[in-house]
Structure formats: C-alpha cells, structure tokens
PDB file of N, CA and C in Angstrom:
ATOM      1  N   UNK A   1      64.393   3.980 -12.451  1.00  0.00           N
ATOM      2  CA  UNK A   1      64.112   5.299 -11.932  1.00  0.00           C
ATOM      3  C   UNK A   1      64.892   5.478 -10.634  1.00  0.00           C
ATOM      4  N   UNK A   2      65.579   6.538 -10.675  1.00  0.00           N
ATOM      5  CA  UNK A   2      66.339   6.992  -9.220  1.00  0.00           C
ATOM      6  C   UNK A   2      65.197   7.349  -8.081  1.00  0.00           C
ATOM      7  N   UNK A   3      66.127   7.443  -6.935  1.00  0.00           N
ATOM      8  CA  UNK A   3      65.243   7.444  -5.955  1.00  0.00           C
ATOM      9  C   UNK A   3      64.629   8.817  -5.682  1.00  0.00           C
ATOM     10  N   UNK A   4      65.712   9.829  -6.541  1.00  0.00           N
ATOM     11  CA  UNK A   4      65.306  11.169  -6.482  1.00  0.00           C
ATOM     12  C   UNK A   4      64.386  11.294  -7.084  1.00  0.00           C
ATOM     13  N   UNK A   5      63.920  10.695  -8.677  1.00  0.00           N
ATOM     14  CA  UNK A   5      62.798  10.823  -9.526  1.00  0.00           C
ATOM     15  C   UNK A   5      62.139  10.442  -9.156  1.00  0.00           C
ATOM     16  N   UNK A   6      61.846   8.849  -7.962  1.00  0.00           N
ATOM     17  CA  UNK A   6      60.657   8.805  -7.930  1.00  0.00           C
ATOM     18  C   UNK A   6      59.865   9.460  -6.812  1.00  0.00           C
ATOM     19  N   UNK A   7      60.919  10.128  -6.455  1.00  0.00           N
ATOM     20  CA  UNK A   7      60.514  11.245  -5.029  1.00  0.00           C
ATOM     21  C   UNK A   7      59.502  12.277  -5.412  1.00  0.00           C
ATOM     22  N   UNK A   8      60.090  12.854  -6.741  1.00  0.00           N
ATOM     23  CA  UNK A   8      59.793  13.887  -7.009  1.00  0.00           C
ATOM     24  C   UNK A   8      58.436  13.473  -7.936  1.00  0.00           C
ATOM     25  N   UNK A   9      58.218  12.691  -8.265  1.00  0.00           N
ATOM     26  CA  UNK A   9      57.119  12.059  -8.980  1.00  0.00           C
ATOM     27  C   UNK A   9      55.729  12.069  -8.100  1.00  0.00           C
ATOM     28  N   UNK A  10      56.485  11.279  -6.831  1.00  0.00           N
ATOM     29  CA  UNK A  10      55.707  11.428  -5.842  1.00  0.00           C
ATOM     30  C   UNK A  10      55.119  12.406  -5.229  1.00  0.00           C
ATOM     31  N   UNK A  11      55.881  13.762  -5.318  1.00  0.00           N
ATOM     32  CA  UNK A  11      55.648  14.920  -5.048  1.00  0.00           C
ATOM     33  C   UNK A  11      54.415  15.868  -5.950  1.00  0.00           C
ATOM     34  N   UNK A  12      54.664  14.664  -6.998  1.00  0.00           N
ATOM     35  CA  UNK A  12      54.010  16.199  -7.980  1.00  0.00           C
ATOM     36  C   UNK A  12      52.365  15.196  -8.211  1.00  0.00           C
ATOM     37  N   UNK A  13      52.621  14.185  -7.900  1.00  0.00           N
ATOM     38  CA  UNK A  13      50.868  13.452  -7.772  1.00  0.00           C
ATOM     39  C   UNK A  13      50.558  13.776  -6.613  1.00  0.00           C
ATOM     40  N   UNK A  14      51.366  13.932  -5.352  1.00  0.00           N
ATOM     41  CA  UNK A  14      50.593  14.495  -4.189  1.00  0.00           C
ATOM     42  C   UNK A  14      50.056  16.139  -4.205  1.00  0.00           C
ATOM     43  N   UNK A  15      50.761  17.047  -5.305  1.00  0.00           N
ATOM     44  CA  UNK A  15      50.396  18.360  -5.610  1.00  0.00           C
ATOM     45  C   UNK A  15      49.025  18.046  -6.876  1.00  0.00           C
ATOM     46  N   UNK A  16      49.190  17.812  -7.414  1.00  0.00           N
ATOM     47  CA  UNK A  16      48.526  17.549  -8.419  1.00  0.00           C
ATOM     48  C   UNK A  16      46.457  17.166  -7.642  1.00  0.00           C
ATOM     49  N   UNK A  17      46.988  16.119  -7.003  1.00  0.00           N
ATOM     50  CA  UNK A  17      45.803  16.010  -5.679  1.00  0.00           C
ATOM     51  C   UNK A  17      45.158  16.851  -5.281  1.00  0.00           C
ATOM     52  N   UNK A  18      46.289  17.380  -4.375  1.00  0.00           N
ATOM     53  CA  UNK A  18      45.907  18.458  -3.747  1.00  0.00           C
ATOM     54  C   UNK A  18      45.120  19.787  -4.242  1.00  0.00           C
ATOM     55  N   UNK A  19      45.625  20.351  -5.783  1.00  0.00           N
ATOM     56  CA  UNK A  19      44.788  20.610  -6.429  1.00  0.00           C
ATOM     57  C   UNK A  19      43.448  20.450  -6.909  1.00  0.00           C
ATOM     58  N   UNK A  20      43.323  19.110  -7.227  1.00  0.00           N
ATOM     59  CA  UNK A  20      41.971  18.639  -7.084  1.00  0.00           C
ATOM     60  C   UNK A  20      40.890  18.752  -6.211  1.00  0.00           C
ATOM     61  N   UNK A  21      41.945  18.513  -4.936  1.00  0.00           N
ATOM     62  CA  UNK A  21      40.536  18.791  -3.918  1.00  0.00           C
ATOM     63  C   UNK A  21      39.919  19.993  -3.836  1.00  0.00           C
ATOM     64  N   UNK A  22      40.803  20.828  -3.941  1.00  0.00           N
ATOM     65  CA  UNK A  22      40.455  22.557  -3.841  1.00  0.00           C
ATOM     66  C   UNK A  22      39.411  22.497  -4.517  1.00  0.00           C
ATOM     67  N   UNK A  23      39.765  22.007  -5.759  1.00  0.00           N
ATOM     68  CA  UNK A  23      38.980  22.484  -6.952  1.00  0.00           C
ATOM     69  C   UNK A  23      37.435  21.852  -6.766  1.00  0.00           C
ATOM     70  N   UNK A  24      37.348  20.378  -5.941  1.00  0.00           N
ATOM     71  CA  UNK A  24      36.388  19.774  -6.200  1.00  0.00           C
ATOM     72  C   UNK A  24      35.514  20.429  -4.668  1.00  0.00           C
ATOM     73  N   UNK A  25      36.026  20.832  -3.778  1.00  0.00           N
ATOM     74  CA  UNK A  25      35.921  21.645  -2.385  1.00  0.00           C
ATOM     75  C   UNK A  25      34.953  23.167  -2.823  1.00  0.00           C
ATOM     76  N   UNK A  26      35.346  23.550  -3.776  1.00  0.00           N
ATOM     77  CA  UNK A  26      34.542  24.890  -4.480  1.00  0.00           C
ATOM     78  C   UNK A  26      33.747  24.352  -5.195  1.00  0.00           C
ATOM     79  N   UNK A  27      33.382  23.378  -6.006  1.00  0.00           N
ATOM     80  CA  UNK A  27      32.314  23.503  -6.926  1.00  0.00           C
ATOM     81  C   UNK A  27      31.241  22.960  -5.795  1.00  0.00           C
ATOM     82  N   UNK A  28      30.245  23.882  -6.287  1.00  0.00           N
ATOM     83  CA  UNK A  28      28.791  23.684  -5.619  1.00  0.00           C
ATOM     84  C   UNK A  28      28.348  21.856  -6.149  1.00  0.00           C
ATOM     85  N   UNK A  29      27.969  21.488  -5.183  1.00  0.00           N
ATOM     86  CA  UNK A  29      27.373  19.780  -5.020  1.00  0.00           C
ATOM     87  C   UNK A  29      28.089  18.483  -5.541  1.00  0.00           C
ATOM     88  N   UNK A  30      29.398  18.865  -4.919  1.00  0.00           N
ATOM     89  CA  UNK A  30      30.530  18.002  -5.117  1.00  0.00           C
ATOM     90  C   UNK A  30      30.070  17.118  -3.888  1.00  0.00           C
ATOM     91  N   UNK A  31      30.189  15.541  -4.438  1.00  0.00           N
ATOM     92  CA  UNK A  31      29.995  14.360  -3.784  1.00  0.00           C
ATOM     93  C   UNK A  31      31.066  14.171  -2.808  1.00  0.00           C
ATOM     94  N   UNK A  32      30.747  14.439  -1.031  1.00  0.00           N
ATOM     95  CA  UNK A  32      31.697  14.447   0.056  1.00  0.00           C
ATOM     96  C   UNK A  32      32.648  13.195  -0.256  1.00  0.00           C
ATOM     97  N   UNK A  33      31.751  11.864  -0.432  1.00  0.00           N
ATOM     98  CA  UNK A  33      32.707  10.863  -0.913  1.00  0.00           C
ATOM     99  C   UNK A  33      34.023  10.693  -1.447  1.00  0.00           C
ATOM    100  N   UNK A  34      33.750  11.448  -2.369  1.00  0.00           N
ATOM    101  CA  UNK A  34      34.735  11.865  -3.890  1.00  0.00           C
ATOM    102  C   UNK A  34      35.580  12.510  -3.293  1.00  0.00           C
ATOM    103  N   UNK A  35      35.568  13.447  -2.658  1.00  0.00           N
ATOM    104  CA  UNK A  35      36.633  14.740  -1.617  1.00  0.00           C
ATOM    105  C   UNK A  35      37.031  13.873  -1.025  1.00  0.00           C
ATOM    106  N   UNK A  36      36.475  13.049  -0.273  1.00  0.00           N
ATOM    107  CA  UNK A  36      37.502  11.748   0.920  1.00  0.00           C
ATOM    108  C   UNK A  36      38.726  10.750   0.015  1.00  0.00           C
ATOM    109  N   UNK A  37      37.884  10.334  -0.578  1.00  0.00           N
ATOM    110  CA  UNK A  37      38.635   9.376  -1.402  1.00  0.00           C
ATOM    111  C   UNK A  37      40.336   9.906  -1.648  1.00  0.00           C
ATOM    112  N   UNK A  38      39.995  11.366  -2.567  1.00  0.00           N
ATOM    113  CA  UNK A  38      41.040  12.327  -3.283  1.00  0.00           C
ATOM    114  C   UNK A  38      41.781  12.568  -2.086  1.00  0.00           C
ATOM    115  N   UNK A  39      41.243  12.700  -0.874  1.00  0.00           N
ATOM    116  CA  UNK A  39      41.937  12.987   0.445  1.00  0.00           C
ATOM    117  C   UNK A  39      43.203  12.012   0.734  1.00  0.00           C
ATOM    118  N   UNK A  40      42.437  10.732   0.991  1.00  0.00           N
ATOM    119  CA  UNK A  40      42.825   9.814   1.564  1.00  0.00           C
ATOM    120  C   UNK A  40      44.169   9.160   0.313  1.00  0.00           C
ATOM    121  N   UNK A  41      43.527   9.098  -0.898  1.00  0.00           N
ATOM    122  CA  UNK A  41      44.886   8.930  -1.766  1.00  0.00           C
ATOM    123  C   UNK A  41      46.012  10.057  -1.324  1.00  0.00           C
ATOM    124  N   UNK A  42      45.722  11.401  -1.264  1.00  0.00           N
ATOM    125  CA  UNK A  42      46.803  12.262  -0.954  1.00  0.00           C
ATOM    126  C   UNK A  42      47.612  11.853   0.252  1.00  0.00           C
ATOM    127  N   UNK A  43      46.948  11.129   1.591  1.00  0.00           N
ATOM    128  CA  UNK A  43      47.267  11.204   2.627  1.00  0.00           C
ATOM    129  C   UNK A  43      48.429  10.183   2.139  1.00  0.00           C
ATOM    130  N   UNK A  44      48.265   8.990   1.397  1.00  0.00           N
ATOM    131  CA  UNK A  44      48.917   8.037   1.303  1.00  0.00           C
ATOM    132  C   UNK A  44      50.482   8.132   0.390  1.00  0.00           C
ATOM    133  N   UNK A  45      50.143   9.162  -0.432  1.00  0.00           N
ATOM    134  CA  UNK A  45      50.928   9.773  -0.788  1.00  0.00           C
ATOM    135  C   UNK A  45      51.987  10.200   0.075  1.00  0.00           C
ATOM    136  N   UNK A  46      51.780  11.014   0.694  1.00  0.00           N
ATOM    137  CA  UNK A  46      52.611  11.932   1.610  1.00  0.00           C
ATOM    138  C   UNK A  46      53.104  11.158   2.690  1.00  0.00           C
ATOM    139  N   UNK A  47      52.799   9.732   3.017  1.00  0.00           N
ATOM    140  CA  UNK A  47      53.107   9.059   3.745  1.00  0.00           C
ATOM    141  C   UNK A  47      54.042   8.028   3.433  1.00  0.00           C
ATOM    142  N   UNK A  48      53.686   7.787   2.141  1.00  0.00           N
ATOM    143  CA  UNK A  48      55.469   7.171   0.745  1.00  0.00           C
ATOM    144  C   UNK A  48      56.708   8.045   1.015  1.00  0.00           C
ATOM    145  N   UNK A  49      55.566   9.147   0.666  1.00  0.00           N
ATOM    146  CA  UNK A  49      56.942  10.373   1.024  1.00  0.00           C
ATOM    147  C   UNK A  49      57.902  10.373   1.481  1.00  0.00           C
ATOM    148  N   UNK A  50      57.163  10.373   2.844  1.00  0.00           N
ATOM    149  CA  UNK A  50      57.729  10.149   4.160  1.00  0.00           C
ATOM    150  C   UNK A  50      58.523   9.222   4.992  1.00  0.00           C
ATOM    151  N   UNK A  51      57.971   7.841   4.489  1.00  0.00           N
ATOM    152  CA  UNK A  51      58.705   6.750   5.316  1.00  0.00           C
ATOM    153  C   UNK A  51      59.875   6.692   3.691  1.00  0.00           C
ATOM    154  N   UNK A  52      60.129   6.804   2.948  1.00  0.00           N
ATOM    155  CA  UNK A  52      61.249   7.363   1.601  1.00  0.00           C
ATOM    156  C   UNK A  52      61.885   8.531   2.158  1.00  0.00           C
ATOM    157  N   UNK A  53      61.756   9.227   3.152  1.00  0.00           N
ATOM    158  CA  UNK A  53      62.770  10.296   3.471  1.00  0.00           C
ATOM    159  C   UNK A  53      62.900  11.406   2.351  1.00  0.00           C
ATOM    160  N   UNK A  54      61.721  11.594   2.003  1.00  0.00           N
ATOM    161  CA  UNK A  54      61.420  13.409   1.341  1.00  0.00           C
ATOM    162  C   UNK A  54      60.995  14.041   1.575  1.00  0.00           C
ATOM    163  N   UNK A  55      60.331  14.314   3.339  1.00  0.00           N
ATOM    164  CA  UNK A  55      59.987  15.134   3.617  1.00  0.00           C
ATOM    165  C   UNK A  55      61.337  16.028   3.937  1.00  0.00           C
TER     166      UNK A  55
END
C-alpha cells in the first residue's frame, strides 16, 4: 500500500468515526463511555495522520 492510500484510508476511518460519534451524541441514553472510547480512537487517528504528514 502507498503512502498516499494509506493516508487516505486513514482519513476515511477517522471520518467514518467521526460520524459515529454524532450519531451516538444524539441518541437518547448513549453510554458516555462508548462516546469516549469512539473519541479517543478518533483522536489517535488524526494523530497517525499527522506525525505521516496529511494534515
């Protein structure tokens, strides 16, 4: 895998996330836990990203 694909791979599980949380952020008696977790994977994400030079 090129470094561009796995950039962009990276990109689209950190969107993909990010989606999630929204989604799990609106439903009534969503476990705060569960929102952190989804958080904290995203954060880590975006931080591959980053030290990879795609931001």
């Amino acid at each position: 895998m090129t470094m561009s694909a796995h950039l962009q791979e990276l990109r689209r599980k950190h969107q993909t996330l990010s989606e999630q949380v929204d989604k799990e952020q609106r439903s009534p008696g969503t476990d705060a836990l569960a929102i952190a977790e989804l958080k904290k994977k995203k954060l880590k994400l975006k931080e591959e990203i980053s030290r990879l030079g795609g931001v």
